[in-house]
Protein backbone atom coordinates (compact mmCIF):
# COMPACT_ATOMS: atom_id res chain seq x y z
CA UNK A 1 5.80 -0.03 -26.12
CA UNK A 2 3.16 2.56 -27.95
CA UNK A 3 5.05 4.76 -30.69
CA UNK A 4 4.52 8.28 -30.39
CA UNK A 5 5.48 10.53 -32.84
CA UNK A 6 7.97 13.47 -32.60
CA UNK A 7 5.98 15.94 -31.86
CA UNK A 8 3.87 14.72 -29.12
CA UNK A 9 6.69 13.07 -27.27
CA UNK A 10 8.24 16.48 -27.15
CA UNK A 11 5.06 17.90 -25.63
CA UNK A 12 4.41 14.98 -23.23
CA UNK A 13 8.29 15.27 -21.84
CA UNK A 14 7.79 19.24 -21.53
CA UNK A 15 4.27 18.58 -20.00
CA UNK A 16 5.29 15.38 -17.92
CA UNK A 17 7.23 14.97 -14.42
CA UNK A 18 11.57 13.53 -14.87
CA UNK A 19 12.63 11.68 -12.08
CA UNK A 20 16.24 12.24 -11.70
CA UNK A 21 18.24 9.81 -10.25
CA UNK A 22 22.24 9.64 -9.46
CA UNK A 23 24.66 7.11 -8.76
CA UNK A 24 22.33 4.12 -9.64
CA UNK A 25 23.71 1.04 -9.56
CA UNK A 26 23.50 -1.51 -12.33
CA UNK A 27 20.81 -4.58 -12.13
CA UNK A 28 18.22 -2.84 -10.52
CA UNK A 29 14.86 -3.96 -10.28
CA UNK A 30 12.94 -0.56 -10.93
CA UNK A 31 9.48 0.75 -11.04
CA UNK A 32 7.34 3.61 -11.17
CA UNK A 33 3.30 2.76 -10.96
CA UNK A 34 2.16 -0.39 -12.65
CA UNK A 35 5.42 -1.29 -14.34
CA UNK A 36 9.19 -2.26 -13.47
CA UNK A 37 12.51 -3.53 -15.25
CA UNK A 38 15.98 -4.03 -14.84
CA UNK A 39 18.37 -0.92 -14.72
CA UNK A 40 21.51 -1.02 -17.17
CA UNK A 41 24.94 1.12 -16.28
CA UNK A 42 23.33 4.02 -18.18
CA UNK A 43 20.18 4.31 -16.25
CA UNK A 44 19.65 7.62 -14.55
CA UNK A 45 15.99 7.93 -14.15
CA UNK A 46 12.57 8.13 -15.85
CA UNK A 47 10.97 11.00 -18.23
CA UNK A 48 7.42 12.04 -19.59
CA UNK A 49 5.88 10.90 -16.55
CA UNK A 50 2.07 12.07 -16.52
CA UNK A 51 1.63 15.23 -13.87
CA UNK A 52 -0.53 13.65 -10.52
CA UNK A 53 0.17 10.74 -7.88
CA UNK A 54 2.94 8.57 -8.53
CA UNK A 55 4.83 5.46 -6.48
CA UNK A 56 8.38 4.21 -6.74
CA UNK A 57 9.59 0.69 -5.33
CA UNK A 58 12.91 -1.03 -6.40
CA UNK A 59 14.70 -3.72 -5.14
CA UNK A 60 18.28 -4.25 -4.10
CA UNK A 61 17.93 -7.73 -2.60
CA UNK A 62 15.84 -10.45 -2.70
CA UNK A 63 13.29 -10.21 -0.28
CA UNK A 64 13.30 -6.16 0.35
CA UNK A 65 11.89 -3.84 -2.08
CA UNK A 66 11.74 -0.18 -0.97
CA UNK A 67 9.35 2.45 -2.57
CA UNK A 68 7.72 5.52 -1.69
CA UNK A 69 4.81 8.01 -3.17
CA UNK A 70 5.71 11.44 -4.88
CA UNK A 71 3.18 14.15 -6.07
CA UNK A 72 4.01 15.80 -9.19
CA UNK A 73 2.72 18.95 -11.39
CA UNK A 74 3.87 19.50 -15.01
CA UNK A 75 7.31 20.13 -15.75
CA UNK A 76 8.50 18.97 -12.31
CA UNK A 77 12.36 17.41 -11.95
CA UNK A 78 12.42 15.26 -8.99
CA UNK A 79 16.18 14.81 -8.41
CA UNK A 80 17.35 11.55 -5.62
CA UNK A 81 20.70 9.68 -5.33
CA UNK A 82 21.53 6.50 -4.46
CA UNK A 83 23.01 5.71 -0.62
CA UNK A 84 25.64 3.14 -1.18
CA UNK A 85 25.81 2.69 2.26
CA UNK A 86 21.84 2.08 3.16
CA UNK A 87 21.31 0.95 -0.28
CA UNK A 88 18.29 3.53 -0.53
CA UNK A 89 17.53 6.66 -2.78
CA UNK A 90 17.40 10.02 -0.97
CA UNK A 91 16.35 13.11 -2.02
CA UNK A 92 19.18 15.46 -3.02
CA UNK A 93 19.77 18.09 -0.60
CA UNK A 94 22.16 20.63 -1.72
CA UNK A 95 19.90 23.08 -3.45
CA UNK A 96 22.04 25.09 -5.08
CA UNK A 97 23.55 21.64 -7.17
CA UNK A 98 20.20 20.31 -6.99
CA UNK A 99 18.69 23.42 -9.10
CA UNK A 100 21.62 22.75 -11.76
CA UNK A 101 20.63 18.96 -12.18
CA UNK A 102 16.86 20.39 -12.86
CA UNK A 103 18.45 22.54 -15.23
CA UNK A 104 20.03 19.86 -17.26
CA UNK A 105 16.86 17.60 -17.23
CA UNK A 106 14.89 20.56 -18.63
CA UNK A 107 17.89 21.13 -21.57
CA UNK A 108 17.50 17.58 -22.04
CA UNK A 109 21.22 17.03 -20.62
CA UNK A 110 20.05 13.23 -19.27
CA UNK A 111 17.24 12.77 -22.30
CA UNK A 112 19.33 9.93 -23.08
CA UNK A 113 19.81 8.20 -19.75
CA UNK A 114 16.09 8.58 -19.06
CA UNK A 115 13.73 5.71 -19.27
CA UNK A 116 10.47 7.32 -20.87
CA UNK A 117 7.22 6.46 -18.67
CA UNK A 118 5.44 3.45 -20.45
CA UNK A 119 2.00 5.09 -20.91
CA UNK A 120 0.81 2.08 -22.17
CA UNK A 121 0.33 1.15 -18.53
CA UNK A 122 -1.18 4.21 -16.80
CA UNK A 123 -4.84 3.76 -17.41
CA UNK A 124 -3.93 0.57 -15.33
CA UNK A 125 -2.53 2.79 -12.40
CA UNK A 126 -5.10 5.16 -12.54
CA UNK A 127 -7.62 2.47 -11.56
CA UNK A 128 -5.53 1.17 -9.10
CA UNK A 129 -5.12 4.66 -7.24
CA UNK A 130 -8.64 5.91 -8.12
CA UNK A 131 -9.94 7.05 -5.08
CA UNK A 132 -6.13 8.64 -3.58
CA UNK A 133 -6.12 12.46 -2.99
CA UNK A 134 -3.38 14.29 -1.47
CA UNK A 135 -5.09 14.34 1.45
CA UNK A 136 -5.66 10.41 1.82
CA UNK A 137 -1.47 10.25 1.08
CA UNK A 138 -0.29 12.84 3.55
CA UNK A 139 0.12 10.67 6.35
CA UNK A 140 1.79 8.34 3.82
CA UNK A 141 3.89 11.49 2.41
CA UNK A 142 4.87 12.83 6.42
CA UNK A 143 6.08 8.75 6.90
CA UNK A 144 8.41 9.08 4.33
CA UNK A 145 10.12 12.44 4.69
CA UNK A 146 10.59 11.74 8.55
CA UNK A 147 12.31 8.77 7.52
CA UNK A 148 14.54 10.74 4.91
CA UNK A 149 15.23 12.96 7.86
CA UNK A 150 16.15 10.34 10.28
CA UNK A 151 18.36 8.03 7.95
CA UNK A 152 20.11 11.54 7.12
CA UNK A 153 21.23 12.65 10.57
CA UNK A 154 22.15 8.56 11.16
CA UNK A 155 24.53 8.62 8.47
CA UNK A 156 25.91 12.55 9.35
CA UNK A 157 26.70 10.73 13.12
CA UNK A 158 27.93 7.86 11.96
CA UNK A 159 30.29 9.86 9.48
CA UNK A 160 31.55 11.95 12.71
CA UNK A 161 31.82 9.10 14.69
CA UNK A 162 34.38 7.18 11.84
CA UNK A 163 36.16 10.11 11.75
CA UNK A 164 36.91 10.89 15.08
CA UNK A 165 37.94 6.39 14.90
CA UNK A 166 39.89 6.95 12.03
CA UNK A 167 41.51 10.08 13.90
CA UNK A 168 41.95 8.26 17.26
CA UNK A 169 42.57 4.43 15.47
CA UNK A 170 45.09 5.80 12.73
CA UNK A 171 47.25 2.45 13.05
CA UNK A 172 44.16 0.17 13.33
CA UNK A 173 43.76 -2.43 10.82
CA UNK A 174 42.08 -1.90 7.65
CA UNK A 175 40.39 -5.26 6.76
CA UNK A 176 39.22 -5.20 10.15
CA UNK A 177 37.19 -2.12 9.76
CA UNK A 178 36.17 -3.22 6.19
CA UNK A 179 34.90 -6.36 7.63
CA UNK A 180 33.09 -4.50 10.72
CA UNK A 181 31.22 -2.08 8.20
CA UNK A 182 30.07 -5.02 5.78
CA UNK A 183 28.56 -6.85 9.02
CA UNK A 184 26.96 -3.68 10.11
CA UNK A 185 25.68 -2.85 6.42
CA UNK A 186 24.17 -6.59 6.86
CA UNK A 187 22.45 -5.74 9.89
CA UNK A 188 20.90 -2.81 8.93
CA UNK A 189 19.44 -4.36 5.47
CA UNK A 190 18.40 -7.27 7.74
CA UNK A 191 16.44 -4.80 10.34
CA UNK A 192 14.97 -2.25 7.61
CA UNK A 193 11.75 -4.46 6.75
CA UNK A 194 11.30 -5.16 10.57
CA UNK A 195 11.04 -2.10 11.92
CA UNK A 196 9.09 -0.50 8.92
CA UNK A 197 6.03 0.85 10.27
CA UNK A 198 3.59 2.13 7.88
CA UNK A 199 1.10 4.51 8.96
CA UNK A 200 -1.85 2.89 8.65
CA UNK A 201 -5.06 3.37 10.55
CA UNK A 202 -6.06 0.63 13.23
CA UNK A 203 -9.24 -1.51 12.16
CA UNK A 204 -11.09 -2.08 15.13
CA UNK A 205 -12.90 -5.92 14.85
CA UNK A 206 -16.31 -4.37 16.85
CA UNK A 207 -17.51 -0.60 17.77
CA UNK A 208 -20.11 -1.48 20.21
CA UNK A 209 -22.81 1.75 21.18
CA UNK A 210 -22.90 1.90 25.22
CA UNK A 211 -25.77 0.41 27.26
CA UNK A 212 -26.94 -2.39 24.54
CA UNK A 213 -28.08 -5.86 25.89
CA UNK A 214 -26.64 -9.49 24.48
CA UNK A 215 -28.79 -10.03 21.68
CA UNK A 216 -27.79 -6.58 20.36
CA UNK A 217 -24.27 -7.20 21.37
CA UNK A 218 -25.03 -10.92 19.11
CA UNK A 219 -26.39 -8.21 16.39
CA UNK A 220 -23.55 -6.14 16.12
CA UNK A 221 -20.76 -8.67 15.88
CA UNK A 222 -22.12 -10.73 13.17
CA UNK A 223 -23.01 -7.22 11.42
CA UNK A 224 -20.62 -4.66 11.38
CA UNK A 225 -22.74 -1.64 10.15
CA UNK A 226 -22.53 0.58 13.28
CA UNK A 227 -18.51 -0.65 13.39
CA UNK A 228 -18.01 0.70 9.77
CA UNK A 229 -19.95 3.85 10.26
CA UNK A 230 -18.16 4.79 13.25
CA UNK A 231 -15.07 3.40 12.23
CA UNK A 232 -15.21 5.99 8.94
CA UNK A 233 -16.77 8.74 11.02
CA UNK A 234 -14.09 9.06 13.37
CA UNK A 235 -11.10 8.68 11.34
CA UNK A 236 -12.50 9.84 7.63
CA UNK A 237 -14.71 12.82 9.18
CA UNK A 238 -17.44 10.44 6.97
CA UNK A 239 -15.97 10.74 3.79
CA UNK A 240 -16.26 6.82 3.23
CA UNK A 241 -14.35 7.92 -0.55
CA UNK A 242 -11.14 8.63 1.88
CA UNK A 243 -11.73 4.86 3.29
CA UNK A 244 -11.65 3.48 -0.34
CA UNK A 245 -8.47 5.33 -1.01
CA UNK A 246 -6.87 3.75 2.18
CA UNK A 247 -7.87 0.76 0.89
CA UNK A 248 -6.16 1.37 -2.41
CA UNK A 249 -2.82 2.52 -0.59
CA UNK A 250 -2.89 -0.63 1.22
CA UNK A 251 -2.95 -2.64 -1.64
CA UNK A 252 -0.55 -0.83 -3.84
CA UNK A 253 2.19 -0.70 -0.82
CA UNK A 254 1.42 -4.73 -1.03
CA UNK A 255 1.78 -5.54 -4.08
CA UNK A 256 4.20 -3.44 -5.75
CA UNK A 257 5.84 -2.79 -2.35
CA UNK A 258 5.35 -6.27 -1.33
CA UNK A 259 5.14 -5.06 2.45
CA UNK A 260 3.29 -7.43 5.27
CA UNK A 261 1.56 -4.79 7.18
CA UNK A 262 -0.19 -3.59 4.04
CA UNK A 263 -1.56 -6.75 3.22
CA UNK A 264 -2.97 -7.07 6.58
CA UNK A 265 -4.22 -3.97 6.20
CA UNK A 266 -5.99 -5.10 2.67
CA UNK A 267 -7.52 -7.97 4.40
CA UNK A 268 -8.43 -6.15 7.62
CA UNK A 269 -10.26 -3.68 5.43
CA UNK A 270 -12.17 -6.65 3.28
CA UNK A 271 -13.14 -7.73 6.67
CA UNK A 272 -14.49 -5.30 7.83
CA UNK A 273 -16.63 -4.02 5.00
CA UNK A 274 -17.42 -7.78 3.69
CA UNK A 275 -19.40 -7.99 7.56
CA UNK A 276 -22.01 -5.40 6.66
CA UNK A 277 -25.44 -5.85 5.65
CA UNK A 278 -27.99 -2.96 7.48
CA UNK A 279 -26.30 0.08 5.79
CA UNK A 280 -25.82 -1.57 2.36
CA UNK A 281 -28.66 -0.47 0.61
CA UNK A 282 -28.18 3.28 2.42
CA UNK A 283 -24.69 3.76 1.35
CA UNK A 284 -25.03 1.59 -1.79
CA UNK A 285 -22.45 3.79 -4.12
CA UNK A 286 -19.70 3.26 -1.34
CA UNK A 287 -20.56 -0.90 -1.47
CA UNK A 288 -20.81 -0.70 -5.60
CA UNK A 289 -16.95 1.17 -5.21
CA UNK A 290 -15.78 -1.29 -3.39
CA UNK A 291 -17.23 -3.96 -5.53
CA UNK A 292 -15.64 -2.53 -8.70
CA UNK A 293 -12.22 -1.76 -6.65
CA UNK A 294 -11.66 -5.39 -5.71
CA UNK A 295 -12.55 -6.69 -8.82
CA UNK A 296 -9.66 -4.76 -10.41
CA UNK A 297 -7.52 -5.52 -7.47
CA UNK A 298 -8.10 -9.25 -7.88
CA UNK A 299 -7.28 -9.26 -11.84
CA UNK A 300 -3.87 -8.06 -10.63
CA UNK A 301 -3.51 -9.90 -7.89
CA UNK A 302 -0.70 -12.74 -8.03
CA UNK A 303 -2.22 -15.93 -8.90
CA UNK A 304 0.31 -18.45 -7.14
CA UNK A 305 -0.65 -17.09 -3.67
CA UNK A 306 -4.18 -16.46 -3.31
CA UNK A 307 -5.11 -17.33 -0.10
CA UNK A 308 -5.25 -20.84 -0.77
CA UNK A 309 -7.26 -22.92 -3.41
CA UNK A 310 -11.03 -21.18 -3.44
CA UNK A 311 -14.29 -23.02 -1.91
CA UNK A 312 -12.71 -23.22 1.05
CA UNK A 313 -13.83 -21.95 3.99
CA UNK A 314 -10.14 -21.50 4.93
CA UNK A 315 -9.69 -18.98 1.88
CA UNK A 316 -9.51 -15.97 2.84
CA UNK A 317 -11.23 -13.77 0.39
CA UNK A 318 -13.75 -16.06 -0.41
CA UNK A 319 -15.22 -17.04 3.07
CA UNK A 320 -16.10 -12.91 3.78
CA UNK A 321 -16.87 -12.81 -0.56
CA UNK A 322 -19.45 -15.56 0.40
CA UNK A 323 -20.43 -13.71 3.31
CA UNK A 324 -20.96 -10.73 2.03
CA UNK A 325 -22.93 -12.19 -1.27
CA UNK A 326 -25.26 -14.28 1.02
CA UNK A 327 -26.37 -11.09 2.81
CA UNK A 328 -26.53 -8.57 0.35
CA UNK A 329 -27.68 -10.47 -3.22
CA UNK A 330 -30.73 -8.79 -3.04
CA UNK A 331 -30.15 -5.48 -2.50
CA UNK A 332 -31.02 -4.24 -6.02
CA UNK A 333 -28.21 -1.39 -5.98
CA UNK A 334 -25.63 -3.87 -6.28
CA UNK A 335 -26.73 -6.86 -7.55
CA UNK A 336 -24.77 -6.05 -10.79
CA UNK A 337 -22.05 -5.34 -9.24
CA UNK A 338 -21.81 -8.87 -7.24
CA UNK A 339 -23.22 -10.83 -10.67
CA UNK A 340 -20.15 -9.31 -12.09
CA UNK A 341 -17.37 -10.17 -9.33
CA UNK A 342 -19.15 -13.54 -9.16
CA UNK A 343 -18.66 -14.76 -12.64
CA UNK A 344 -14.98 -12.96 -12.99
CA UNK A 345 -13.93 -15.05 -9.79
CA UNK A 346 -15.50 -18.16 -11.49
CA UNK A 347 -13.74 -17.76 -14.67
CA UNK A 348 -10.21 -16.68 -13.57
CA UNK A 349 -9.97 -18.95 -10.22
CA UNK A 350 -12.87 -21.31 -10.31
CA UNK A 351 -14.20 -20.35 -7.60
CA UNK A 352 -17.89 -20.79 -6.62
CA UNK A 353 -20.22 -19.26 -4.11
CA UNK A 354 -22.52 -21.23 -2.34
CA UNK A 355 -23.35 -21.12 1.74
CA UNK A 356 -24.69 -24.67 1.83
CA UNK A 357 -21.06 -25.86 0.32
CA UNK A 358 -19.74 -25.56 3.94
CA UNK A 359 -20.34 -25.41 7.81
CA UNK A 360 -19.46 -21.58 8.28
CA UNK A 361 -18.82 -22.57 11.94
CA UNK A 362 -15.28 -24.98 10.72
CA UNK A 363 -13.70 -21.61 9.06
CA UNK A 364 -10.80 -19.98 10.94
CA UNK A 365 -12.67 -16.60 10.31
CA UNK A 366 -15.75 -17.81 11.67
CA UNK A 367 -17.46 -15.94 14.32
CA UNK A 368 -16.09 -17.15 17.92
CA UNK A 369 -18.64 -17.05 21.14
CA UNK A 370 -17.20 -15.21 23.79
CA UNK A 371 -18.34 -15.19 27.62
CA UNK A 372 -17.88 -11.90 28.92
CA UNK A 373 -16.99 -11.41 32.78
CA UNK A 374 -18.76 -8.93 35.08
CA UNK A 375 -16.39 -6.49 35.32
CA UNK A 376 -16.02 -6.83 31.13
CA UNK A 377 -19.63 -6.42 30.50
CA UNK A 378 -19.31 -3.11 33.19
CA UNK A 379 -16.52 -2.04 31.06
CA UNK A 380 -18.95 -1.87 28.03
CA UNK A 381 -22.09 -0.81 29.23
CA UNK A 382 -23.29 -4.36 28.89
CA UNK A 383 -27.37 -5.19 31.10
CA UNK A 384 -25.55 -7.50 32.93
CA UNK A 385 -29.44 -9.08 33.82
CA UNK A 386 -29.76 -9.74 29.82
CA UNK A 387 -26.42 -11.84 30.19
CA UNK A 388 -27.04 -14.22 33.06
């Protein structure tokens, strides 16, 4: 870890955010940003935390890792405790105590239990969150409190409801309800990941304008222009840097958060913006960001599960990679920018990109030929003469 010397440390911990945390158990796996490790009895948090955008995951078991985003400005004291009973950090509610734990922080009456931040790794985390503003992270931010909010009043009813048992049940049998608890604790661990719904924003596969004919319907699903420009008009009032930081909260709540839906989110994204070739040269910058994003997404990216082995039509990432090169190497704006993905993907995963290496129609992403029915092509505004 990089040294700092007396001095500055004292400035960056008075400058920097503390994230308190109480009740912790032992042998937790434990991260803020880019970097996590495994919590000892003493571990009560993390100090000198650089003001801005921050995200949190740990894990309790083996396949569910929690985490959430928090915004800090200089000198904050974020104070949580630990849930034994959900097996989740909260944020502490009683003010007045809460104010008193801030307190201490500030007199440095945890300094010791606090992990500092490893700055070493933050230049890596800001180039992971790049384009995320508080404004990209609010519906992110609203997610999380209103599930703070619900798992609070859950566990205030289900403390009034084993109280009035305990009340009603005096001469019931301990193990039993010891036993009962555990298999409910079970369940709920079991049921947290499933019905986890992050708020992400629905990719549509086609936008189509009304009253086009088939060979512009042909046009539009093989390029997805119009389906991007609409798709960032509507939900990014055209502020395609709001779409790259969607992108980036996707990716981060998949790989440090290791949740499904993000990663189909990632890839739903890639999909989307990989099927473009009319508006690349016009909104060039926004191509050349996404470019650079990826690149630094993929460095990071674990290498044992990469979509499969690359050259393969079958591979994810490189059938719309290939795509995307084949249609847009000659648009001067970004030619770097591809050159430069190109020979990074060669070198770290040996992959190649060539269009005549495979029949794009075998792929499982390929295109597929649909055969609209009357009342569908009504539906869409479709010349139904232009179809038969």
């Amino acid at each position: 870890m990089q040294k700092l010397d007396q001095q500055k440390a004292f400035q960056i911990n008075q400058n920097g955010i503390s994230l308190l945390i109480l009740n912790s158990p032992s042998n937790l796996q434990f991260g803020v940003d880019y970097k996590s490790f495994q919590t000892g009895p003493n571990f009560k948090g993390m100090k000198m935390i650089p003001p801005g955008l921050h995200f949190v995951f740990y894990r309790v078991h083996p396949f569910i890792v929690h985490s959430f985003f928090f915004n800090g400005k200089p000198g904050d004291v974020f104070v949580y405790q630990w849930d034994n009973q959900k097996e989740l950090f909260f944020e502490f509610q009683d003010l007045e105590q809460k104010n008193r734990f801030i307190n201490g922080v500030k007199n440095f009456d945890f300094d010791s239990n606090l992990a500092p931040y490893p700055l070493e790794f933050y230049s890596k985390w800001k180039k992971l969150s790049q384009f995320i503003s508080l404004k990209s992270l609010k519906p992110f931010l609203d997610y999380e409190n209103e599930n703070q909010l619900e798992n609070e009043n859950e566990n205030t009813n289900q403390n009034q409801n084993q109280n009035q048992n305990q009340n009603q049940n005096q001469n019931k049998n301990q193990n039993e309800n010891q036993n009962q608890n555990e298999n409910q604790n079970q369940n709920q661990i079991e049921n947290q990941n499933k019905n986890e719904k992050l708020p992400f924003i629905k990719i549509p596969k086609i936008i189509l304008p009304q009253n086009i004919t088939q060979k512009e319907i042909t046009h539009f699903g093989m390029d997805k222009s119009y389906t991007l420009e609409q798709f960032i008009k509507k939900n990014f009032s055209s502020n395609e840097n709001e779409f790259l930081a969607h992108f980036q909260i996707s990716f981060i709540y998949f790989l440090l958060g290791e949740k499904f839906q993000a990663l189909e989110q990632w890839k739903s994204c890639i999909e989307l913006i990989c099927s473009c070739e009319e508006i690349v040269t016009k909104k060039w910058k926004f191509f050349s960001n996404f470019l650079s994003i990826l690149k630094f997404q993929l460095k990071h990216y674990p290498e044992d599960s990469l979509f499969q082995e690359g050259n393969d039509p079958n591979n994810f990432i490189w059938f719309h990679l290939n795509q995307f090169f084949e249609m847009n190497s000659d648009c001067l704006e970004i030619s770097p920018k591809i050159k430069s993905l190109k020979k990074f993907l060669n070198q770290k995963y040996h992959w190649n990109f060539n269009i005549s290496e495979f029949s794009i129609e075998t792929s499982e992403f390929a295109p597929v030929l649909v055969y609209l029915t009357k009342e569908q092509r009504k539906e869409l505004n479709i010349d139904s003469d232009d179809y038969d």
